[in-house]
C-alpha atoms as a PDB file:
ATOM      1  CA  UNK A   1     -16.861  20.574 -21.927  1.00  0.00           C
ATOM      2  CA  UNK A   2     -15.982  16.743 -22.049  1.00  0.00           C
ATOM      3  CA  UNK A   3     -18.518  14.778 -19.084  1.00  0.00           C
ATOM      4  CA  UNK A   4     -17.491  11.127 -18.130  1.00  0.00           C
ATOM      5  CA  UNK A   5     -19.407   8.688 -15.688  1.00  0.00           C
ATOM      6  CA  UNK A   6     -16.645   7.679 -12.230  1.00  0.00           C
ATOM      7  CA  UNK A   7     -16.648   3.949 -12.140  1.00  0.00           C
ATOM      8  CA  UNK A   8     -15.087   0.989 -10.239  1.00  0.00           C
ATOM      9  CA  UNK A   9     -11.593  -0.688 -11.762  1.00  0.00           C
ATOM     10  CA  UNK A  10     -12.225  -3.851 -13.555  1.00  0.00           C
ATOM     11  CA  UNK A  11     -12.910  -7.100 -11.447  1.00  0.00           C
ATOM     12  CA  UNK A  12      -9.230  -8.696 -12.880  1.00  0.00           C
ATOM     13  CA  UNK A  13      -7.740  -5.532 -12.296  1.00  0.00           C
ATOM     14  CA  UNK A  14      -5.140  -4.868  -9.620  1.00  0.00           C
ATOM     15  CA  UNK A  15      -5.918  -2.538  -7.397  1.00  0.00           C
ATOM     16  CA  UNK A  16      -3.630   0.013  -6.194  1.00  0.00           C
ATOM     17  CA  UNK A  17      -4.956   0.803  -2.660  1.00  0.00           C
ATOM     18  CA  UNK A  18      -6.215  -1.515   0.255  1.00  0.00           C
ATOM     19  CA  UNK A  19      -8.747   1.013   1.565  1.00  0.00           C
ATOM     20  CA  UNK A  20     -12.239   0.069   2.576  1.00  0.00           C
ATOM     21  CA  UNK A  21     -15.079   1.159   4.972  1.00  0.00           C
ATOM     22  CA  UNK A  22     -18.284  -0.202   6.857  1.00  0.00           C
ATOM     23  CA  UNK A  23     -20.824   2.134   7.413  1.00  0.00           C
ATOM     24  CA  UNK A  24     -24.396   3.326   7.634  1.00  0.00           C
ATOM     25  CA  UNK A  25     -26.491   6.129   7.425  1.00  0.00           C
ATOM     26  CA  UNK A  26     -28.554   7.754  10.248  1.00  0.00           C
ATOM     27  CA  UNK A  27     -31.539   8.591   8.174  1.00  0.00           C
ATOM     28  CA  UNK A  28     -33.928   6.637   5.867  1.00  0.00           C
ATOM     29  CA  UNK A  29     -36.734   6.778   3.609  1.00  0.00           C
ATOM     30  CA  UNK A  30     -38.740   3.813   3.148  1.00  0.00           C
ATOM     31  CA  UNK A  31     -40.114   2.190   0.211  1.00  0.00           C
ATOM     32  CA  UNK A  32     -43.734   3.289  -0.217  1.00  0.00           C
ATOM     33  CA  UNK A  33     -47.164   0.785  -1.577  1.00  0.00           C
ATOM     34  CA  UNK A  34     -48.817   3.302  -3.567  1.00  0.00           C
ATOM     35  CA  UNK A  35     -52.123   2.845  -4.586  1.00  0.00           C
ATOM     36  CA  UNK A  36     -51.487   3.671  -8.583  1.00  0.00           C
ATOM     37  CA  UNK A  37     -48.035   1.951  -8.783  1.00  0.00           C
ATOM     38  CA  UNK A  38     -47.876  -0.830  -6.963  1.00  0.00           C
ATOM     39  CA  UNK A  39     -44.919  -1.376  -3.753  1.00  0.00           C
ATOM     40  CA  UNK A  40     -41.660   0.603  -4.842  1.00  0.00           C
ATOM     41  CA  UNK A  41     -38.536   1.900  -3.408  1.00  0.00           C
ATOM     42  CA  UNK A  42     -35.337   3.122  -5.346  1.00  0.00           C
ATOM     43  CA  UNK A  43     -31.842   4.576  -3.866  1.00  0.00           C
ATOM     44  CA  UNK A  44     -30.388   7.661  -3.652  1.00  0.00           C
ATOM     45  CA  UNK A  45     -28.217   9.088  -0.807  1.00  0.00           C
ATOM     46  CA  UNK A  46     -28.116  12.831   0.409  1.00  0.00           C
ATOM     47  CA  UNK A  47     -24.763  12.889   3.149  1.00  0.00           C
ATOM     48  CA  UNK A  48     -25.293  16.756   3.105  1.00  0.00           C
ATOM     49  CA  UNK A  49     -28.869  16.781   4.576  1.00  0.00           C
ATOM     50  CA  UNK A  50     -28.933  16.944   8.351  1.00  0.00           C
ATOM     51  CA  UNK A  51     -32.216  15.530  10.129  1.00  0.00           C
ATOM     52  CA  UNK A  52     -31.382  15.960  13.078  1.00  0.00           C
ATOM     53  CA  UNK A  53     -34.063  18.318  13.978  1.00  0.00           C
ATOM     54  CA  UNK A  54     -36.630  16.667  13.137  1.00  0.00           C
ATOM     55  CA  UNK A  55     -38.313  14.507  15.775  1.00  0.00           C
ATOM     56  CA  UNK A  56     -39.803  11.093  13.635  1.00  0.00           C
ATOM     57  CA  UNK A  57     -38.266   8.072  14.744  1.00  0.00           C
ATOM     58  CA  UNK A  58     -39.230   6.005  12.075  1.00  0.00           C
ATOM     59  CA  UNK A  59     -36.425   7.821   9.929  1.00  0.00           C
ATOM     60  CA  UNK A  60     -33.847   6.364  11.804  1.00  0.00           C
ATOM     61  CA  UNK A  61     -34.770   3.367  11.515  1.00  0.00           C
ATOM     62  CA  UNK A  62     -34.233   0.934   8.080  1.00  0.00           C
ATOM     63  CA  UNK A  63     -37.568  -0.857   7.541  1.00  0.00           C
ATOM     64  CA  UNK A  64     -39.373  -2.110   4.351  1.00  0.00           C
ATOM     65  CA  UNK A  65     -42.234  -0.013   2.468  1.00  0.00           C
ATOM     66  CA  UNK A  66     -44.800   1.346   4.296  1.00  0.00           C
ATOM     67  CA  UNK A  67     -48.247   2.622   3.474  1.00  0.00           C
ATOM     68  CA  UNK A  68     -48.582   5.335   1.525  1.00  0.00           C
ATOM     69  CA  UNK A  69     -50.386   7.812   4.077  1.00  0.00           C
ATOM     70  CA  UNK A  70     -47.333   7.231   6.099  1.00  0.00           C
ATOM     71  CA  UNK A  71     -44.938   7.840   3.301  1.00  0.00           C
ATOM     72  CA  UNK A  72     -46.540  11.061   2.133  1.00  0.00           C
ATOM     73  CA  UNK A  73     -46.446  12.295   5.734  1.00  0.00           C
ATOM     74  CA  UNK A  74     -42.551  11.246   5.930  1.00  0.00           C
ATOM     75  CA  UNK A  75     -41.961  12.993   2.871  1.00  0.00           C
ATOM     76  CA  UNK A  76     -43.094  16.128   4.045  1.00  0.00           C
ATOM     77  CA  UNK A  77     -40.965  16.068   6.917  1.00  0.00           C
ATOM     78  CA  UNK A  78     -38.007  15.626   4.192  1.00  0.00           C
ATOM     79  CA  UNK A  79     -39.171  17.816   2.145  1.00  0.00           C
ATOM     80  CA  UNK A  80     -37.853  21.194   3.545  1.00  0.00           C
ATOM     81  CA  UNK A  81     -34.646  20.005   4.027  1.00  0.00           C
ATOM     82  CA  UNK A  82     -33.961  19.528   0.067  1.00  0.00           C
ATOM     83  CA  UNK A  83     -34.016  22.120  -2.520  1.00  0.00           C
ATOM     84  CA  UNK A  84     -37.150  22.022  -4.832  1.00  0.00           C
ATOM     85  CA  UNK A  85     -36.115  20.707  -7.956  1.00  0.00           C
ATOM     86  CA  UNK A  86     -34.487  17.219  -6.683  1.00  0.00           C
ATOM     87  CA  UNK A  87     -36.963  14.313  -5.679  1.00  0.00           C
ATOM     88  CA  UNK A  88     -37.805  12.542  -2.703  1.00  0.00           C
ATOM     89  CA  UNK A  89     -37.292   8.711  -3.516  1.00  0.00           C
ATOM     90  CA  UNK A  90     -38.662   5.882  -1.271  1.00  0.00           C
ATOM     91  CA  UNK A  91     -35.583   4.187  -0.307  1.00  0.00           C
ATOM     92  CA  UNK A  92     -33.323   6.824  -0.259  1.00  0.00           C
ATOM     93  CA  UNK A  93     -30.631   7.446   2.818  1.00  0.00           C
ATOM     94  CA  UNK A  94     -29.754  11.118   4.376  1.00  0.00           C
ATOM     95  CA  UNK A  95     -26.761  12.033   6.656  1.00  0.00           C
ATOM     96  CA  UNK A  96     -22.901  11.556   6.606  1.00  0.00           C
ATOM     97  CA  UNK A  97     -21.925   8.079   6.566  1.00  0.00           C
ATOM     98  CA  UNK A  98     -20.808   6.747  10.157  1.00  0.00           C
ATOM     99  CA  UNK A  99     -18.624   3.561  10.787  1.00  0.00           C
ATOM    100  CA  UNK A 100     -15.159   2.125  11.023  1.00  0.00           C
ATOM    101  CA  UNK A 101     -12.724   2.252   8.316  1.00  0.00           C
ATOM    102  CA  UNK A 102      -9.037   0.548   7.334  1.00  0.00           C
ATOM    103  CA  UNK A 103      -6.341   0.215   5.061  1.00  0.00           C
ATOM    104  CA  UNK A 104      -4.985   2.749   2.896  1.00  0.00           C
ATOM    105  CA  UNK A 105      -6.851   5.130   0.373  1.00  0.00           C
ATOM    106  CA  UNK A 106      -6.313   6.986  -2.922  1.00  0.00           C
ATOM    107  CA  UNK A 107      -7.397  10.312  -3.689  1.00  0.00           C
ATOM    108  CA  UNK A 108     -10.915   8.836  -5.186  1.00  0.00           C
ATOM    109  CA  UNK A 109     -12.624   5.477  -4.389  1.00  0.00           C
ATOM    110  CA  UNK A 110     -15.605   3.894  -6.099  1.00  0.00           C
ATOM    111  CA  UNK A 111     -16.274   0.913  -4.182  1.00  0.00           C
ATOM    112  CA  UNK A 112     -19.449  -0.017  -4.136  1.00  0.00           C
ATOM    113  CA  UNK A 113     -20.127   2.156  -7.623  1.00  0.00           C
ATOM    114  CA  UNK A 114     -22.572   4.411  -6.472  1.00  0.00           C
ATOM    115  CA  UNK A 115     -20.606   5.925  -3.851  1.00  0.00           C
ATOM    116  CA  UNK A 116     -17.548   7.998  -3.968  1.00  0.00           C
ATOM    117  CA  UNK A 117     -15.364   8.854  -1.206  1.00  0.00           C
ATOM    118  CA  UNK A 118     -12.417  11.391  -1.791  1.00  0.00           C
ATOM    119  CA  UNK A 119      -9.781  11.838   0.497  1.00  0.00           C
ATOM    120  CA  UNK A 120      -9.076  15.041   2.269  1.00  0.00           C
ATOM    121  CA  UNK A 121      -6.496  16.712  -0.024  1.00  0.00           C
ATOM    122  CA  UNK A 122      -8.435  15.684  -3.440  1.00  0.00           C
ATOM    123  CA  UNK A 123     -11.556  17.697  -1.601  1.00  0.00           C
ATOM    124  CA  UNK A 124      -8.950  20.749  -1.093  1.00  0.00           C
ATOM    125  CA  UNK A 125      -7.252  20.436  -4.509  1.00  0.00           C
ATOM    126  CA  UNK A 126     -10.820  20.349  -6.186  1.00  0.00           C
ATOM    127  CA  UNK A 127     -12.034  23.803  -4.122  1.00  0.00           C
ATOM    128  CA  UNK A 128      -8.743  25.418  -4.817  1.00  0.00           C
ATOM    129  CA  UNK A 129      -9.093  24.789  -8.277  1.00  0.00           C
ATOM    130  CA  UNK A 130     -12.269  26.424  -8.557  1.00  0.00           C
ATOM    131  CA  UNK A 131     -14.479  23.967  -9.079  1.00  0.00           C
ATOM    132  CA  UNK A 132     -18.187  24.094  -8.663  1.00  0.00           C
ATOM    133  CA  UNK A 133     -20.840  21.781  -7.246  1.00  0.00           C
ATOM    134  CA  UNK A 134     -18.241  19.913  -5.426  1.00  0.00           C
ATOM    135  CA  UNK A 135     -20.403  18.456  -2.041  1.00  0.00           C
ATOM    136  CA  UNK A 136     -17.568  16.793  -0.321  1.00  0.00           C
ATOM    137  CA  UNK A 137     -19.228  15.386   3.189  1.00  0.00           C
ATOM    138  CA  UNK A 138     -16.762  14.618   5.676  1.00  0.00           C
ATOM    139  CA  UNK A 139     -17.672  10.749   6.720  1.00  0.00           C
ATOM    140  CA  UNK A 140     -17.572  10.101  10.244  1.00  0.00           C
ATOM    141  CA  UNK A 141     -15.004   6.942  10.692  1.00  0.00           C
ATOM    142  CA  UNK A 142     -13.193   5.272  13.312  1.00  0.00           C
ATOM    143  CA  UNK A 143     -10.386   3.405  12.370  1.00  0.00           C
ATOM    144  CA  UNK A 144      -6.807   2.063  14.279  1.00  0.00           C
ATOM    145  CA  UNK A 145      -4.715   3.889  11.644  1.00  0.00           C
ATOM    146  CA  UNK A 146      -3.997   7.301  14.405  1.00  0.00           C
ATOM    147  CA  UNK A 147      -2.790   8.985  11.081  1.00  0.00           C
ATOM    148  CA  UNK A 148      -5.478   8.296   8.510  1.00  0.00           C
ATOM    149  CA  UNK A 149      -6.394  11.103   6.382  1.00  0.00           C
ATOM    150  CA  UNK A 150     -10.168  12.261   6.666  1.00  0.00           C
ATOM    151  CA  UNK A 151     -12.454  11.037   3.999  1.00  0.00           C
ATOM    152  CA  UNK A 152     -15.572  12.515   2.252  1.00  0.00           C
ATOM    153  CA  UNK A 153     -18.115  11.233   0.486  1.00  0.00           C
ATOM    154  CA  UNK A 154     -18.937  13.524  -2.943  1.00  0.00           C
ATOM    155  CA  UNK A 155     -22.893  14.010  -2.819  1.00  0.00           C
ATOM    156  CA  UNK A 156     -24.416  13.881  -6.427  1.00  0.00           C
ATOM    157  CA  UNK A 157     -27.452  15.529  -7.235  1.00  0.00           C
ATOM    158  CA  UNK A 158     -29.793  14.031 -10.164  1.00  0.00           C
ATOM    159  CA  UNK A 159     -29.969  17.678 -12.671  1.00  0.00           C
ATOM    160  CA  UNK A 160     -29.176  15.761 -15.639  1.00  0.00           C
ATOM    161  CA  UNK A 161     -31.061  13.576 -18.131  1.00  0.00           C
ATOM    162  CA  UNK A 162     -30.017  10.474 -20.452  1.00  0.00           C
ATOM    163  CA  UNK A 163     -30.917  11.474 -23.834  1.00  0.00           C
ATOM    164  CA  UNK A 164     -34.304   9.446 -24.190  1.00  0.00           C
ATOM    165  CA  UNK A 165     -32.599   7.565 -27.380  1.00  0.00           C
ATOM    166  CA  UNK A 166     -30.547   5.540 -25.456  1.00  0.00           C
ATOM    167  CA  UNK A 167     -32.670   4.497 -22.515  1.00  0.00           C
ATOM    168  CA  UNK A 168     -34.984   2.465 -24.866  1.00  0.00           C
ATOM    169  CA  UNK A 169     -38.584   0.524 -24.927  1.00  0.00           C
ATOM    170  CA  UNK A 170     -38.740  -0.413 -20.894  1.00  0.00           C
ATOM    171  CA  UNK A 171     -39.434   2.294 -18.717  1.00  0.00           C
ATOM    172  CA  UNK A 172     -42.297   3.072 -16.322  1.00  0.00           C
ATOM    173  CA  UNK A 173     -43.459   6.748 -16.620  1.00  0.00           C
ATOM    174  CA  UNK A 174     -43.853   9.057 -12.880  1.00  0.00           C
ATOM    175  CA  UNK A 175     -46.313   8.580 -11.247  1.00  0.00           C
ATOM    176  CA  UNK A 176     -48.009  11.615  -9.860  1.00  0.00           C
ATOM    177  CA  UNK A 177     -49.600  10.466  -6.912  1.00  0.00           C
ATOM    178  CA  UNK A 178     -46.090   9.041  -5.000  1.00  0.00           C
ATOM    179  CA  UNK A 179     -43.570  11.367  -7.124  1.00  0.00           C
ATOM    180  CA  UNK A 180     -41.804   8.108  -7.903  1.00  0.00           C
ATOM    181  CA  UNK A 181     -39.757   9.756 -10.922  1.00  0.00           C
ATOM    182  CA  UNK A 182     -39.660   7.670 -14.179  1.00  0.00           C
ATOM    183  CA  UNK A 183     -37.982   4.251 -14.140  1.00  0.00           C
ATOM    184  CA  UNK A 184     -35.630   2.540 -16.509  1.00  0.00           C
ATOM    185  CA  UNK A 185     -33.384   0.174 -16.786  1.00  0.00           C
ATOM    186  CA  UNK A 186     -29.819   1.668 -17.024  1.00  0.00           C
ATOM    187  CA  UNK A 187     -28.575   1.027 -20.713  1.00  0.00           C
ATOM    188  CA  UNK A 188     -24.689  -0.388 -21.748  1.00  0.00           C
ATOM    189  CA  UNK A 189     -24.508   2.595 -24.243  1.00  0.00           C
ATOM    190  CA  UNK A 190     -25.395   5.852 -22.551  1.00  0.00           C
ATOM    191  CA  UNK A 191     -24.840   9.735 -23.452  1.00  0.00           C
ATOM    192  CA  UNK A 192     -26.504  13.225 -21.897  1.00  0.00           C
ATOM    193  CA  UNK A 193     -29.532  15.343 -22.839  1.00  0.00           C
ATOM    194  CA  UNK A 194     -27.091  18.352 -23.738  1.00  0.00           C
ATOM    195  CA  UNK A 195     -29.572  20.822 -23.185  1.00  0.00           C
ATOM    196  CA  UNK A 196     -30.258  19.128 -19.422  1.00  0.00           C
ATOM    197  CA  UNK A 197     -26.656  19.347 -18.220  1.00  0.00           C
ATOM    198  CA  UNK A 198     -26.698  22.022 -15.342  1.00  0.00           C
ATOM    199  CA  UNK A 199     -24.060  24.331 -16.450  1.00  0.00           C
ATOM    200  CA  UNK A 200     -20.761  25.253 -14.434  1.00  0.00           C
ATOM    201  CA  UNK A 201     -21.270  22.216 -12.384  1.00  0.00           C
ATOM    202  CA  UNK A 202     -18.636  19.604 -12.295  1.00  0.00           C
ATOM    203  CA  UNK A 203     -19.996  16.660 -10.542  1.00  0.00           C
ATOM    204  CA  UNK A 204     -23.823  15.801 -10.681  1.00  0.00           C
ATOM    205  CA  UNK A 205     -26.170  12.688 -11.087  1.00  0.00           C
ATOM    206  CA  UNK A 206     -28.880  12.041 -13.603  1.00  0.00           C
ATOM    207  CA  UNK A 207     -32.595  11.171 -13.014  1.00  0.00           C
ATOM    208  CA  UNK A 208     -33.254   7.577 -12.901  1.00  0.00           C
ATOM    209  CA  UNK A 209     -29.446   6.491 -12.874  1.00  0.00           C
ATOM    210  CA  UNK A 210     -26.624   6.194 -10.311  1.00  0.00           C
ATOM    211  CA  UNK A 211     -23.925   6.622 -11.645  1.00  0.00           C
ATOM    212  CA  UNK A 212     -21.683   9.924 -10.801  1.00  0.00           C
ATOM    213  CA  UNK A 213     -20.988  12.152 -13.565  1.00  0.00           C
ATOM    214  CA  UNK A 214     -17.878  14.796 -13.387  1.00  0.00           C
ATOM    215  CA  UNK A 215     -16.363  17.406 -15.716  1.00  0.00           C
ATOM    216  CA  UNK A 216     -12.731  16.835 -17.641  1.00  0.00           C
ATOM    217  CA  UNK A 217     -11.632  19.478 -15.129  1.00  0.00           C
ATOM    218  CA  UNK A 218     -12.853  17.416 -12.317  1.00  0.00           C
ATOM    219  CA  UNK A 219     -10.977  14.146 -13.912  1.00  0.00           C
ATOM    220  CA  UNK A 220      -7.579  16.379 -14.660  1.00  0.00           C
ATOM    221  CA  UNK A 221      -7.504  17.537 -11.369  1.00  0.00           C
ATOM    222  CA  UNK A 222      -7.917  14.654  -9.008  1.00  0.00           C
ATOM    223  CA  UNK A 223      -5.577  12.127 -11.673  1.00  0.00           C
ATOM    224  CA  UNK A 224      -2.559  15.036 -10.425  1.00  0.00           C
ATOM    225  CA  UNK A 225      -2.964  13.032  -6.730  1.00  0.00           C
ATOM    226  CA  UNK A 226      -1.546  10.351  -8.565  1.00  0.00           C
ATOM    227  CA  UNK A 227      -2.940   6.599  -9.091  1.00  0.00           C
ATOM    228  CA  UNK A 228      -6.479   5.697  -8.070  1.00  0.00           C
ATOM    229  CA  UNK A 229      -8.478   2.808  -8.349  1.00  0.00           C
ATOM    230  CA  UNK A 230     -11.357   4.493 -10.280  1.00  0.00           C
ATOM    231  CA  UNK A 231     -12.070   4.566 -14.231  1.00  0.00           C
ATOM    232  CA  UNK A 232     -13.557   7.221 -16.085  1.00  0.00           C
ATOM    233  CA  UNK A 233     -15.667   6.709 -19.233  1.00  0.00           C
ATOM    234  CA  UNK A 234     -16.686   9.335 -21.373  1.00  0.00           C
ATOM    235  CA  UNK A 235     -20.633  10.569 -21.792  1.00  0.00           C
ATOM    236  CA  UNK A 236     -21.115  12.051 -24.858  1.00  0.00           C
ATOM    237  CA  UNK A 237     -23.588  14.748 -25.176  1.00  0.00           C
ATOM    238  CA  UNK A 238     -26.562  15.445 -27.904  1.00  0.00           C
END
């Protein structure tokens, strides 16, 4: 199986659809000053994972890094909510994505690059296909257009590794007192960990990067909708 990283269209490129979107999220982490690694927050977003039951107003609110007693104790409120092996970042967002929307959109957007928003009938084409791992979240948009199709954002779940070749000299290792995973800074020239890559899935992250990775059958599929402004570059895999 072929794996290739979504990304935006070139800046001089034309693009094909006028869509776009304003939004936020109803639930945030924030950043965390931990006493062994200094003040820290990353990113990461989680549409799927519903909060709403849990009673902690500071989640709904976007502030800066807090102290880490309070970040520990906001983290196990999270916690439950998210299967075991994915990590709780400082920094990182939960909930659909709520806001106003216009303009026309293709069957896949990547605009900003670490979010991607399919339109309703690339979300059915992908399930009917068979796909797997496809978490399509349906965002929750107001918009003048009384016929605009619904839109979902694709939740991507860091299983995957860069092979440690390409990520080179700077990185900062976990730290085990926070769980802030291991930091690098994300190379030009990047290919998997084969033996990390969850297998059967068809869309999932990697730790310590944003971008979205997704199967040749996920790529094959959605390109049938017809013209997108998206690119897809090819991961290779050692």
């Amino acid at each position: 199986m072929r794996y290739f990283e979504i990304r935006g269209p070139p800046r001089d490129a034309e693009w094909q659809w006028s869509g776009e979107y304003r939004t936020h999220r109803r639930w945030h982490l924030p950043g965390v000053e931990c006493p062994r690694c200094g003040t820290w927050a990353g990113m990461g977003a989680y549409p799927s994972v519903d909060l709403s039951g849990v009673e902690e107003p500071m989640l709904a609110q976007v502030t800066g890094p807090t102290s880490f007693a309070e970040y520990m104790r906001l983290v196990a409120l999270i916690r439950p909510f998210l299967p075991p092996e994915i990590p709780i970042k400082g920094g990182s967002s939960f909930g659909p994505m709520v806001g106003t929307a216009r303009g026309k959109f293709g069957p896949i957007s990547c605009d900003p690059p670490w979010e991607v928003v399919l339109r309703e009938d690339a979300v059915e084409l992908l399930k009917a296909e068979g796909l797997t791992g496809i978490i399509a979240v349906r965002m929750e948009l107001r918009s003048r257009r009384s016929n605009m199709p619904a839109l979902y954002e694709l939740e991507k779940r860091p299983l995957a590794k860069l092979h440690p070749d390409c990520i080179g000299e700077w990185k900062t290792p976990p730290c085990d007192v926070c769980g802030r995973p291991e930091m690098f800074d994300l190379p030009p020239k990047r290919w998997l960990l084969r033996s990390s890559i969850p297998e059967g899935l068809d869309v999932f992250g990697n730790h310590g990067a944003n971008p979205y990775v997704v199967s040749e059958r996920f790529v094959e599929v959605v390109q049938r909708l017809g013209p997108a402004d998206v690119t897809y570059q090819e991961l290779p895999a050692e």
